[in-house]
Protein backbone atom coordinates (compact mmCIF):
# COMPACT_ATOMS: atom_id res chain seq x y z
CA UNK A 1 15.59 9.88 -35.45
CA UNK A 2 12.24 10.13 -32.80
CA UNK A 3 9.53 11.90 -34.43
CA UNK A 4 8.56 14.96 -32.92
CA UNK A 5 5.40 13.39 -31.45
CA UNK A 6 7.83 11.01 -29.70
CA UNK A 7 9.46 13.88 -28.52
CA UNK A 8 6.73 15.44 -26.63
CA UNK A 9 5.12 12.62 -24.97
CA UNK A 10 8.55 11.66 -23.39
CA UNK A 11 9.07 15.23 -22.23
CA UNK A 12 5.47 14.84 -20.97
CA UNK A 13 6.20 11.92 -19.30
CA UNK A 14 9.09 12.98 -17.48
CA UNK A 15 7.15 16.26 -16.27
CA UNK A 16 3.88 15.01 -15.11
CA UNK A 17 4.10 13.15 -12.06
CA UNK A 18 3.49 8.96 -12.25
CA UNK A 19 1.46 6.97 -9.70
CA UNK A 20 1.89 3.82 -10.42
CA UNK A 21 -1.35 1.24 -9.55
CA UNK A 22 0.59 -1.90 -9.18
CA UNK A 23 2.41 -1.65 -6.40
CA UNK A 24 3.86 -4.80 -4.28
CA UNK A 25 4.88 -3.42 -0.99
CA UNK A 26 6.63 -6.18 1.81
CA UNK A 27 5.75 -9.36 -0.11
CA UNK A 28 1.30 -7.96 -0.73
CA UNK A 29 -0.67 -6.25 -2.93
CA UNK A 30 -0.54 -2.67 -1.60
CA UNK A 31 -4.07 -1.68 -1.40
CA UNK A 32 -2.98 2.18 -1.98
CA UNK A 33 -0.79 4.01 -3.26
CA UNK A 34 -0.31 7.68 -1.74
CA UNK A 35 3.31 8.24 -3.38
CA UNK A 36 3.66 9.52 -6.79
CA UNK A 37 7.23 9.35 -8.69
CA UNK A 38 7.84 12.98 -10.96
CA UNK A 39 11.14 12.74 -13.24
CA UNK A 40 11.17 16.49 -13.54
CA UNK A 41 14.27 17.83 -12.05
CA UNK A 42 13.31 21.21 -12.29
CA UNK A 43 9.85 21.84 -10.77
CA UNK A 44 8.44 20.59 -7.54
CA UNK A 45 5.11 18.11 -8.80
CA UNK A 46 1.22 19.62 -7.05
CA UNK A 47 0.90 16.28 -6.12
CA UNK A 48 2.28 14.95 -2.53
CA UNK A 49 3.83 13.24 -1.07
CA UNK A 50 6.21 12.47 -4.05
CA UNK A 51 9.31 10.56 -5.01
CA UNK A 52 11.57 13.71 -6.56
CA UNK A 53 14.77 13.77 -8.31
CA UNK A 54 17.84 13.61 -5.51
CA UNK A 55 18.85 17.13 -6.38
CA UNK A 56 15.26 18.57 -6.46
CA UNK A 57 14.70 16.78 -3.02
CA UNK A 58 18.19 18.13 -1.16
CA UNK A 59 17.43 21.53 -2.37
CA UNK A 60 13.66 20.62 -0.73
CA UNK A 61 14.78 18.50 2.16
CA UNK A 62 12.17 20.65 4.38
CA UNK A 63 9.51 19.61 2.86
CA UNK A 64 8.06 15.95 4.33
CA UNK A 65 6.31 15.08 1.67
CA UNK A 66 8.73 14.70 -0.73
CA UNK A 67 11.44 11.67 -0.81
CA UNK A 68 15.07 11.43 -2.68
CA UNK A 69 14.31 9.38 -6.37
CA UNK A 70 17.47 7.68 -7.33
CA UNK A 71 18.94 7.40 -10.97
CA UNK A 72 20.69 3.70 -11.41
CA UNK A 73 23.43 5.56 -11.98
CA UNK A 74 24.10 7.54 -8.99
CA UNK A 75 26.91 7.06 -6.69
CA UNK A 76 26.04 6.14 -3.44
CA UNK A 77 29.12 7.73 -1.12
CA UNK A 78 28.71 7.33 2.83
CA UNK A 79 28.02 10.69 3.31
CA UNK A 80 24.89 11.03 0.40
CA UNK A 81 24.38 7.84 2.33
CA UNK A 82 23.62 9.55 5.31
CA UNK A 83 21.84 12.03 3.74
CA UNK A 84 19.12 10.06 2.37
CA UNK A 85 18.81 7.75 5.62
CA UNK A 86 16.68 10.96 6.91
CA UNK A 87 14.08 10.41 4.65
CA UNK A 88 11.63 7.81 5.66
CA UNK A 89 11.15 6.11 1.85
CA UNK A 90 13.87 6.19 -1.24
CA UNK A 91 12.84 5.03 -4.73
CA UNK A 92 15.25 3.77 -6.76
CA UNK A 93 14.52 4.41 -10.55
CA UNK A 94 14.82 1.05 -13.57
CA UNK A 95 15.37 2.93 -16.54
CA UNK A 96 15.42 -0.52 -18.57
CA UNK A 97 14.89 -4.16 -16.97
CA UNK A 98 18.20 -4.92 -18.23
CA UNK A 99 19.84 -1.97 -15.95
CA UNK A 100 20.81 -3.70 -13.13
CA UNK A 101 23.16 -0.91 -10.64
CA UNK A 102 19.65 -0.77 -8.95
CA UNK A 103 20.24 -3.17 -7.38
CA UNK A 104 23.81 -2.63 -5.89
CA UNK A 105 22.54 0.29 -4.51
CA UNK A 106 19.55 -1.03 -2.33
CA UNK A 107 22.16 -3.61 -1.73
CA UNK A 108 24.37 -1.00 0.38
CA UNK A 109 21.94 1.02 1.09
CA UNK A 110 20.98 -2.13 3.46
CA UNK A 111 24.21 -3.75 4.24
CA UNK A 112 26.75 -0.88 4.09
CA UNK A 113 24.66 2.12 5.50
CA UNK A 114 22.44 0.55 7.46
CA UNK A 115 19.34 1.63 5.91
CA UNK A 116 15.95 0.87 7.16
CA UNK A 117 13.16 2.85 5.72
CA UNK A 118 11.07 1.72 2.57
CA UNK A 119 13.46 1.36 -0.40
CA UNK A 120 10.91 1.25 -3.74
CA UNK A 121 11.96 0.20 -7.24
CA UNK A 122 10.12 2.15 -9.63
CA UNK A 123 10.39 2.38 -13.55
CA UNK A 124 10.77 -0.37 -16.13
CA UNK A 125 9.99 -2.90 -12.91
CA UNK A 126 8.76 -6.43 -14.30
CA UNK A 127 7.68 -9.17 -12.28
CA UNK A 128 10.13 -11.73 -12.85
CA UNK A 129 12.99 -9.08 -10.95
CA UNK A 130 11.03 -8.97 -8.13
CA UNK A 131 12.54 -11.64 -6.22
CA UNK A 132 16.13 -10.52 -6.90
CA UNK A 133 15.42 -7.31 -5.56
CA UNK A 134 14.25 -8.35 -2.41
CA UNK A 135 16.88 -9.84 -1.92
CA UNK A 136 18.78 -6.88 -2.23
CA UNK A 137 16.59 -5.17 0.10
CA UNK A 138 14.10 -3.34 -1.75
CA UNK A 139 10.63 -3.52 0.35
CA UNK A 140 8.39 -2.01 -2.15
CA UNK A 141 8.34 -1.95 -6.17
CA UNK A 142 6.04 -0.87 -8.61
CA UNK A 143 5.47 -3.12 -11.04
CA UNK A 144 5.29 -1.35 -14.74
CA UNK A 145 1.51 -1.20 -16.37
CA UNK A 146 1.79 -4.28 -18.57
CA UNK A 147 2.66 -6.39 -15.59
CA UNK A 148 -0.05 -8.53 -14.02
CA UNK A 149 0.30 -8.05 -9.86
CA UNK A 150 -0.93 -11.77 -9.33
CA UNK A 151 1.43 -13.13 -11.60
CA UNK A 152 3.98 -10.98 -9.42
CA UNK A 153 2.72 -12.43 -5.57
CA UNK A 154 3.33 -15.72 -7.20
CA UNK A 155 6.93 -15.00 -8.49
CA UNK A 156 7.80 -13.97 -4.61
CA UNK A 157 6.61 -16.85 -3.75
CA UNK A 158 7.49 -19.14 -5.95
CA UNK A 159 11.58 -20.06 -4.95
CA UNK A 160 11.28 -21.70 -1.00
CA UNK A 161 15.05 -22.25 -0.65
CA UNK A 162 17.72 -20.08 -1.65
CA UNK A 163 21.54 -21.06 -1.54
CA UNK A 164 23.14 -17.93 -1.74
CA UNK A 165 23.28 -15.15 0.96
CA UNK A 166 21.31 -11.92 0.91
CA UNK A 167 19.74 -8.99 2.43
CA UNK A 168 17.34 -10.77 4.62
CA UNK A 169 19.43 -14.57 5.02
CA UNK A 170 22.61 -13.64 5.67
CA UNK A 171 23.81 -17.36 5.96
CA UNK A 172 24.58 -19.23 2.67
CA UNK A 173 22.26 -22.66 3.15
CA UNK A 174 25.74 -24.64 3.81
CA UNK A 175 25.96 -22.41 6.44
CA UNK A 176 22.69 -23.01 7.76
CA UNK A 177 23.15 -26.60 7.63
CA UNK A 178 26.48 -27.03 9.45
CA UNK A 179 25.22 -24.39 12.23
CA UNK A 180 21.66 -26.87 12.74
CA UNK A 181 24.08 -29.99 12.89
CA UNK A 182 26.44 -28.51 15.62
C-alpha cells in the first residue's frame, strides 16, 4: 500500500502543470518550450498555453491557448476526430513506456483523419521510442527528465533504411525498388 507521502506528491503531480525541458520537436532540439502539459481534469492550469485533459479542453474549446491532452486509452471515433483537428497541437499522454495505444492513435490521427497539426508525445517518453513514433506521425515528444536529448537526436538518426511502411514512407522498400526499376 503507497505511503501517504506517495500519495500527495502524485496528487501534486497531476495538479501542477509540467513543462517538460527536453523536448525534440520535427527531428531538433527545440530551443523552447512555451506549452505546458496539466493532468488535472478539474481546474484550468495559470499557466498558458497548455496541453489540458480532452474533457477540460471541449468544455474550454474557446480558449486558444489551451490544446486537447490525450489518455492512451481514449477512443479516437471520426467525429472526436474532427473535433480535435481544430486545435492546432494534440499531446498524446505515455503513462508507462510499455503502453503502446499511443501510438495507434497518432497513427490515425495521420492516416485515417487526416491530421496535420503538431501531434506531441508526452509522459513516460524515452529515447529509444522515439523513432517508432515518428513513424506513426508524432512531430514532437518530450523526452522524460532522466533522458539525455543528444542521446535522443542520435536515436532519430541512427536507422537510414526502413523496410516497412509508415506515416511519412508510405511505400514498403520492395516497393520502392520495383517502382525505381520500372
Amino acid at each position: 500500500m503507497p505511503s501517504k507521502d506517495n500519495e500527495t506528491q502524485t496528487e501534486a503531480t497531476e495538479q501542477t502543470p509540467v513543462h517538460v525541458d527536453h523536448l525534440i520537436a520535427n527531428g531538433e532540439l527545440a530551443t523552447e518550450n512555451a506549452w505546458c502539459v496539466s493532468y488535472d481534469a478539474d481546474t484550468l492550469p495559470e499557466q498558458r498555453p497548455a496541453f489540458v485533459p480532452l474533457a477540460l479542453w471541449q468544455a474550454n474549446q474557446d480558449d486558444v491557448e489551451l490544446a486537447p491532452l490525450l489518455t492512451s486509452d481514449t477512443s479516437l471515433s471520426a467525429e472526436l476526430a474532427a473535433e480535435v483537428s481544430q486545435s492546432p497541437a494534440i499531446a498524446i499522454d505515455f503513462p508507462a513506456f510499455t503502453d503502446g495505444r499511443g501510438y495507434t492513435i497518432a497513427r490515425l490521427l495521420r492516416e485515417r483523419y487526416g491530421y496535420t497539426g503538431e501531434v506531441r508525445a508526452v509522459g513516460d517518453v524515452l529515447v529509444d521510442q522515439l523513432d517508432y513514433m515518428r513513424r506513426c506521425g508524432f512531430t514532437a515528444m518530450a523526452l522524460r527528465d532522466d533522458q539525455h536529448p543528444e542521446d535522443a537526436l542520435r536515436a532519430l538518426s541512427f536507422i537510414s533504411v526502413r523496410y516497412q511502411p509508415d506515416v511519412e514512407e508510405r511505400q514498403a522498400l520492395f516497393e520502392r525498388r520495383l517502382a525505381a526499376k520500372n
